[in-house]
PDB file of N, CA and C in Angstrom:
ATOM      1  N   UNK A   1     120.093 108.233 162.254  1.00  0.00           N
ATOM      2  CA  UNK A   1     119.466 108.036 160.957  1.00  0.00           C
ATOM      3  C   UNK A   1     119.812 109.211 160.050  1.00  0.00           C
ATOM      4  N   UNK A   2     120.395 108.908 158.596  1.00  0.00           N
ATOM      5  CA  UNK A   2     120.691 109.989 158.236  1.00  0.00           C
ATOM      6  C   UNK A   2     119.738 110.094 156.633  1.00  0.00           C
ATOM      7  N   UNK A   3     119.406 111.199 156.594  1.00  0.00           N
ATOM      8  CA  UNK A   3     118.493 111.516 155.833  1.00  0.00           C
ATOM      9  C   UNK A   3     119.537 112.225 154.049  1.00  0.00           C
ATOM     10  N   UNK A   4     119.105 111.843 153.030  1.00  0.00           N
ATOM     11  CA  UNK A   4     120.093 112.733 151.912  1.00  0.00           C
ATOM     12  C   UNK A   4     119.374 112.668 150.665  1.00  0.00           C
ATOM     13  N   UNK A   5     119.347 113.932 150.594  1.00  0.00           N
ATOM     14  CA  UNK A   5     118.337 114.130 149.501  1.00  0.00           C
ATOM     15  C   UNK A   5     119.431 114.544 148.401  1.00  0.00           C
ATOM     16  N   UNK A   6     119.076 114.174 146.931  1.00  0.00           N
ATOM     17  CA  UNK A   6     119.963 114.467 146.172  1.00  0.00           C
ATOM     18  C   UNK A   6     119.467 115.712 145.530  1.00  0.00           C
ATOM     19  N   UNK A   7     120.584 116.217 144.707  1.00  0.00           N
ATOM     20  CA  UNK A   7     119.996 117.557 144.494  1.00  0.00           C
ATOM     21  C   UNK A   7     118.786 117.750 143.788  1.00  0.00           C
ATOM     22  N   UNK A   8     118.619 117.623 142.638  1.00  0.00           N
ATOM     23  CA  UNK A   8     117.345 117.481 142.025  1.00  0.00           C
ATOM     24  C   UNK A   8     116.261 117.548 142.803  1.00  0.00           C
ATOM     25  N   UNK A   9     115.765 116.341 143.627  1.00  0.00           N
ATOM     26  CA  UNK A   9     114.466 116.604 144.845  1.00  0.00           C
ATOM     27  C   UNK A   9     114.899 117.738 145.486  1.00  0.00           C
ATOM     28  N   UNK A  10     115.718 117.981 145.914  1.00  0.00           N
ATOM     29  CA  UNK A  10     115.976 119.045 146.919  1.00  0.00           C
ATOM     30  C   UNK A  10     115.921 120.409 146.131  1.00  0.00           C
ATOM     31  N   UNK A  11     116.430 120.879 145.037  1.00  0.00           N
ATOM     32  CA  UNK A  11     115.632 122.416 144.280  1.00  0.00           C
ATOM     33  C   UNK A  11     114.480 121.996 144.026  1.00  0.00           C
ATOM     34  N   UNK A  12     114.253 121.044 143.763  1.00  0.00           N
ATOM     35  CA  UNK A  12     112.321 120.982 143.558  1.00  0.00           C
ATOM     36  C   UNK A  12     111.567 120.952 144.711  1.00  0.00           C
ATOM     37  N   UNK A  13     111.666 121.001 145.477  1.00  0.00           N
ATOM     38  CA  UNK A  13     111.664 120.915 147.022  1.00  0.00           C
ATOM     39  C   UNK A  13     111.431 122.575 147.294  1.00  0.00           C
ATOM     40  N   UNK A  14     113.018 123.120 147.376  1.00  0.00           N
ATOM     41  CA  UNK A  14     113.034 124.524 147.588  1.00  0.00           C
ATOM     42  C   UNK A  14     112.066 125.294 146.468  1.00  0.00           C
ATOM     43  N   UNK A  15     112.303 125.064 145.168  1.00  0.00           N
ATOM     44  CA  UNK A  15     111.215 125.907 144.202  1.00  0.00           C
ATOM     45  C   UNK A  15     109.886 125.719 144.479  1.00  0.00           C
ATOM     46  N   UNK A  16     109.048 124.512 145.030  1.00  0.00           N
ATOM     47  CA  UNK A  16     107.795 124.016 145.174  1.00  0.00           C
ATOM     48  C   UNK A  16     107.211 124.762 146.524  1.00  0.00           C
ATOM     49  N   UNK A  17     108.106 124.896 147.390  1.00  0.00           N
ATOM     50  CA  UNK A  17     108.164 125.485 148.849  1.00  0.00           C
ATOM     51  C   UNK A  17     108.117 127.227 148.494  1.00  0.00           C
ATOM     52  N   UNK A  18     108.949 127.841 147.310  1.00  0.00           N
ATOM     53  CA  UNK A  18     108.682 129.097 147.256  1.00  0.00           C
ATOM     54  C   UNK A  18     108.028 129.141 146.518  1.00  0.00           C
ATOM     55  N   UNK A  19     107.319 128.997 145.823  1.00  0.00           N
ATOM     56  CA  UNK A  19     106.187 129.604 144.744  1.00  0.00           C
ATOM     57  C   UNK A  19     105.047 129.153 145.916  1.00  0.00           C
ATOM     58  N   UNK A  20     104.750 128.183 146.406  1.00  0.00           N
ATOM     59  CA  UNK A  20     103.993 128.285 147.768  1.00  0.00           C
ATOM     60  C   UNK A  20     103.375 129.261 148.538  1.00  0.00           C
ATOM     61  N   UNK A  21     104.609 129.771 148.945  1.00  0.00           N
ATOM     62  CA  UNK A  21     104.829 131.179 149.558  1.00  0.00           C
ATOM     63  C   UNK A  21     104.216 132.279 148.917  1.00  0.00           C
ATOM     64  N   UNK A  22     105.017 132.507 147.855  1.00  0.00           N
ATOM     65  CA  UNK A  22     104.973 133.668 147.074  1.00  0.00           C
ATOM     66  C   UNK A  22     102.974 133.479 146.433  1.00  0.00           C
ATOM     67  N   UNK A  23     102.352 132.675 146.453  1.00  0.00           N
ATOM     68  CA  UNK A  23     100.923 132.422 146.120  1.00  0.00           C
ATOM     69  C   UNK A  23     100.439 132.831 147.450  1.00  0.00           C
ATOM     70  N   UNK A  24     100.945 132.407 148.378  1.00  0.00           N
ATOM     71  CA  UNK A  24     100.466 132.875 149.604  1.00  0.00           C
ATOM     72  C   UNK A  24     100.247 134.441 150.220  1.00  0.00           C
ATOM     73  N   UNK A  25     101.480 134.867 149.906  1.00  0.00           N
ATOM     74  CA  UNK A  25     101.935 136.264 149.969  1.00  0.00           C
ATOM     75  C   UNK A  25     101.110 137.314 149.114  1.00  0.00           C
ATOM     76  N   UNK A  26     101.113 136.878 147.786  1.00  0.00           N
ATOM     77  CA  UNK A  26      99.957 137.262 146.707  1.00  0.00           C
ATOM     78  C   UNK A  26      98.668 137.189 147.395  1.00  0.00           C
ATOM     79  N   UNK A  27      98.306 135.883 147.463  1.00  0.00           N
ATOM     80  CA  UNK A  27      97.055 136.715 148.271  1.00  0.00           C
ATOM     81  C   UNK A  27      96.659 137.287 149.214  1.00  0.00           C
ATOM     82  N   UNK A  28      97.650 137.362 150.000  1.00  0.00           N
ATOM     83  CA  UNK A  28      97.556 138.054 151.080  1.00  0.00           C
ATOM     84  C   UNK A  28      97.455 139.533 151.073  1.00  0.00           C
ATOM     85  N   UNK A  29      98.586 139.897 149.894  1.00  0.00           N
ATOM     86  CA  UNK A  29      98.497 141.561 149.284  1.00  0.00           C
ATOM     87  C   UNK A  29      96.857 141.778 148.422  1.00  0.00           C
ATOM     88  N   UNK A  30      96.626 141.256 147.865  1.00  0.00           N
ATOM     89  CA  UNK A  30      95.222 141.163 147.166  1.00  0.00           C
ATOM     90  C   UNK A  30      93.887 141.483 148.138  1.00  0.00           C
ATOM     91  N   UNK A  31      93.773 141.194 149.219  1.00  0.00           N
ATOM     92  CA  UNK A  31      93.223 141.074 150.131  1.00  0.00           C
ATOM     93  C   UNK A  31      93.204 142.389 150.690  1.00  0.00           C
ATOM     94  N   UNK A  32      94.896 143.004 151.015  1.00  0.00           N
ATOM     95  CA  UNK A  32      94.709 143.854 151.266  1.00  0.00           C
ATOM     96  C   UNK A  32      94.592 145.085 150.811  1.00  0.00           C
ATOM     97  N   UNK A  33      95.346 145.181 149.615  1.00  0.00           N
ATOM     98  CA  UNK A  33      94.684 146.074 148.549  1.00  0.00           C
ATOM     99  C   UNK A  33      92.783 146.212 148.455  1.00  0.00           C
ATOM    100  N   UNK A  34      92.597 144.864 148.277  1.00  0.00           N
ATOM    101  CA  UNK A  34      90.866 145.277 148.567  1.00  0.00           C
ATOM    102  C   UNK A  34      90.333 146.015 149.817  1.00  0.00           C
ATOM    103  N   UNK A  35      91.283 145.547 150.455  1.00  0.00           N
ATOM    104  CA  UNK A  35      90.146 146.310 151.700  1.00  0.00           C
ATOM    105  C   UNK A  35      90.584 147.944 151.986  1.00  0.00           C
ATOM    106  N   UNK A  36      91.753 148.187 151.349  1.00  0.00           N
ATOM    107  CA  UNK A  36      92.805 149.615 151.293  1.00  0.00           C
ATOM    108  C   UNK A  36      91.391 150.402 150.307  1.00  0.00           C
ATOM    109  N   UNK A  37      91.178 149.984 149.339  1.00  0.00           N
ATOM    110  CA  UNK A  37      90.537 150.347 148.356  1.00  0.00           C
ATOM    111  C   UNK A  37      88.989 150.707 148.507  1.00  0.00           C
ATOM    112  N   UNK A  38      88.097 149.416 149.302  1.00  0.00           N
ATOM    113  CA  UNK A  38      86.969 149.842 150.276  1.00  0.00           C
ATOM    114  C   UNK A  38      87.226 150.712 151.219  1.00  0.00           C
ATOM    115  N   UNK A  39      88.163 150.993 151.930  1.00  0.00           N
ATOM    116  CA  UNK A  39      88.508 152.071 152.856  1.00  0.00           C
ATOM    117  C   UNK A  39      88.419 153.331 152.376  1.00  0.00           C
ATOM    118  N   UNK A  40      89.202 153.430 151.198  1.00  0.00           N
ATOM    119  CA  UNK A  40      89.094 154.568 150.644  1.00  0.00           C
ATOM    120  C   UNK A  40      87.701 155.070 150.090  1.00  0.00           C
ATOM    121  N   UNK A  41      87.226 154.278 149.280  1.00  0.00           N
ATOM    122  CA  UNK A  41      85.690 154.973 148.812  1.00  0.00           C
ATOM    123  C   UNK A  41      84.789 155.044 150.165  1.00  0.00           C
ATOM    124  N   UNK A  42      85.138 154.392 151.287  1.00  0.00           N
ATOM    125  CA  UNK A  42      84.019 154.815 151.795  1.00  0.00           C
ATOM    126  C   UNK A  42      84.601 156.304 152.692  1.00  0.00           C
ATOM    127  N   UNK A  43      85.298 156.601 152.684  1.00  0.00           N
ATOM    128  CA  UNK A  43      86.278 158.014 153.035  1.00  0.00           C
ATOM    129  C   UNK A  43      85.726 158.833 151.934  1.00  0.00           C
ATOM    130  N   UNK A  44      85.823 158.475 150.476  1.00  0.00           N
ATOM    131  CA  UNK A  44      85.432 159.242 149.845  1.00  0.00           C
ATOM    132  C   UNK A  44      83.954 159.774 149.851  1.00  0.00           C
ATOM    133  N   UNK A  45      83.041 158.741 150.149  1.00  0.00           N
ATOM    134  CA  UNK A  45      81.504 158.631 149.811  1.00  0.00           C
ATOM    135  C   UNK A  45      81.801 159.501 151.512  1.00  0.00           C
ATOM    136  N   UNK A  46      81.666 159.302 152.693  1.00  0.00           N
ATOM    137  CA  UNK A  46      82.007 160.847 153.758  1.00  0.00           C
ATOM    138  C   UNK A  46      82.369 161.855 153.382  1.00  0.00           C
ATOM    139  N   UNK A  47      83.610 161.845 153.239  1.00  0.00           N
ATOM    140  CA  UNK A  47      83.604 163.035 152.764  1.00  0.00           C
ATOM    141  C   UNK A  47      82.799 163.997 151.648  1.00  0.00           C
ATOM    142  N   UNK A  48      81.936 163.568 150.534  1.00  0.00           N
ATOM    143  CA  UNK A  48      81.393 163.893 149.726  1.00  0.00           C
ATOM    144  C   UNK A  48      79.798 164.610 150.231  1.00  0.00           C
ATOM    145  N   UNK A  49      79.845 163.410 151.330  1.00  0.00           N
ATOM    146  CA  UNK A  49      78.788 163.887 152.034  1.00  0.00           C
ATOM    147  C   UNK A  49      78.797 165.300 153.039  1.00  0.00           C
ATOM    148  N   UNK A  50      80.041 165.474 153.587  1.00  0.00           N
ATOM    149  CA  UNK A  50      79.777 166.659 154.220  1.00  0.00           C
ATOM    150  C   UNK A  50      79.956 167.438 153.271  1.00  0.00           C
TER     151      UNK A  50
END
């Protein structure tokens, strides 16, 4: 069975598949920036304390 996608579906395909990603990836950095960022103040709020 042979499968053939013409081009058109197929970059919309690949572009739909990476912006996917790249939303994915985004939040994934977001996430961790937040928690980089809670890490830090609470390092800071210790340290302040001693």
């Amino acid at each position: 069975m042979k499968i053939s996608f013409n081009k058109p579906k197929m970059m919309a395909l690949v572009a739909i598949s990476l912006f996917a990603v790249s939303c994915s990836v985004k939040g994934e950095l977001e996430d961790l920036a937040e928690e980089l960022e809670d890490t830090t103040t609470t390092a800071k709020v210790e340290q302040s304390v001693d």
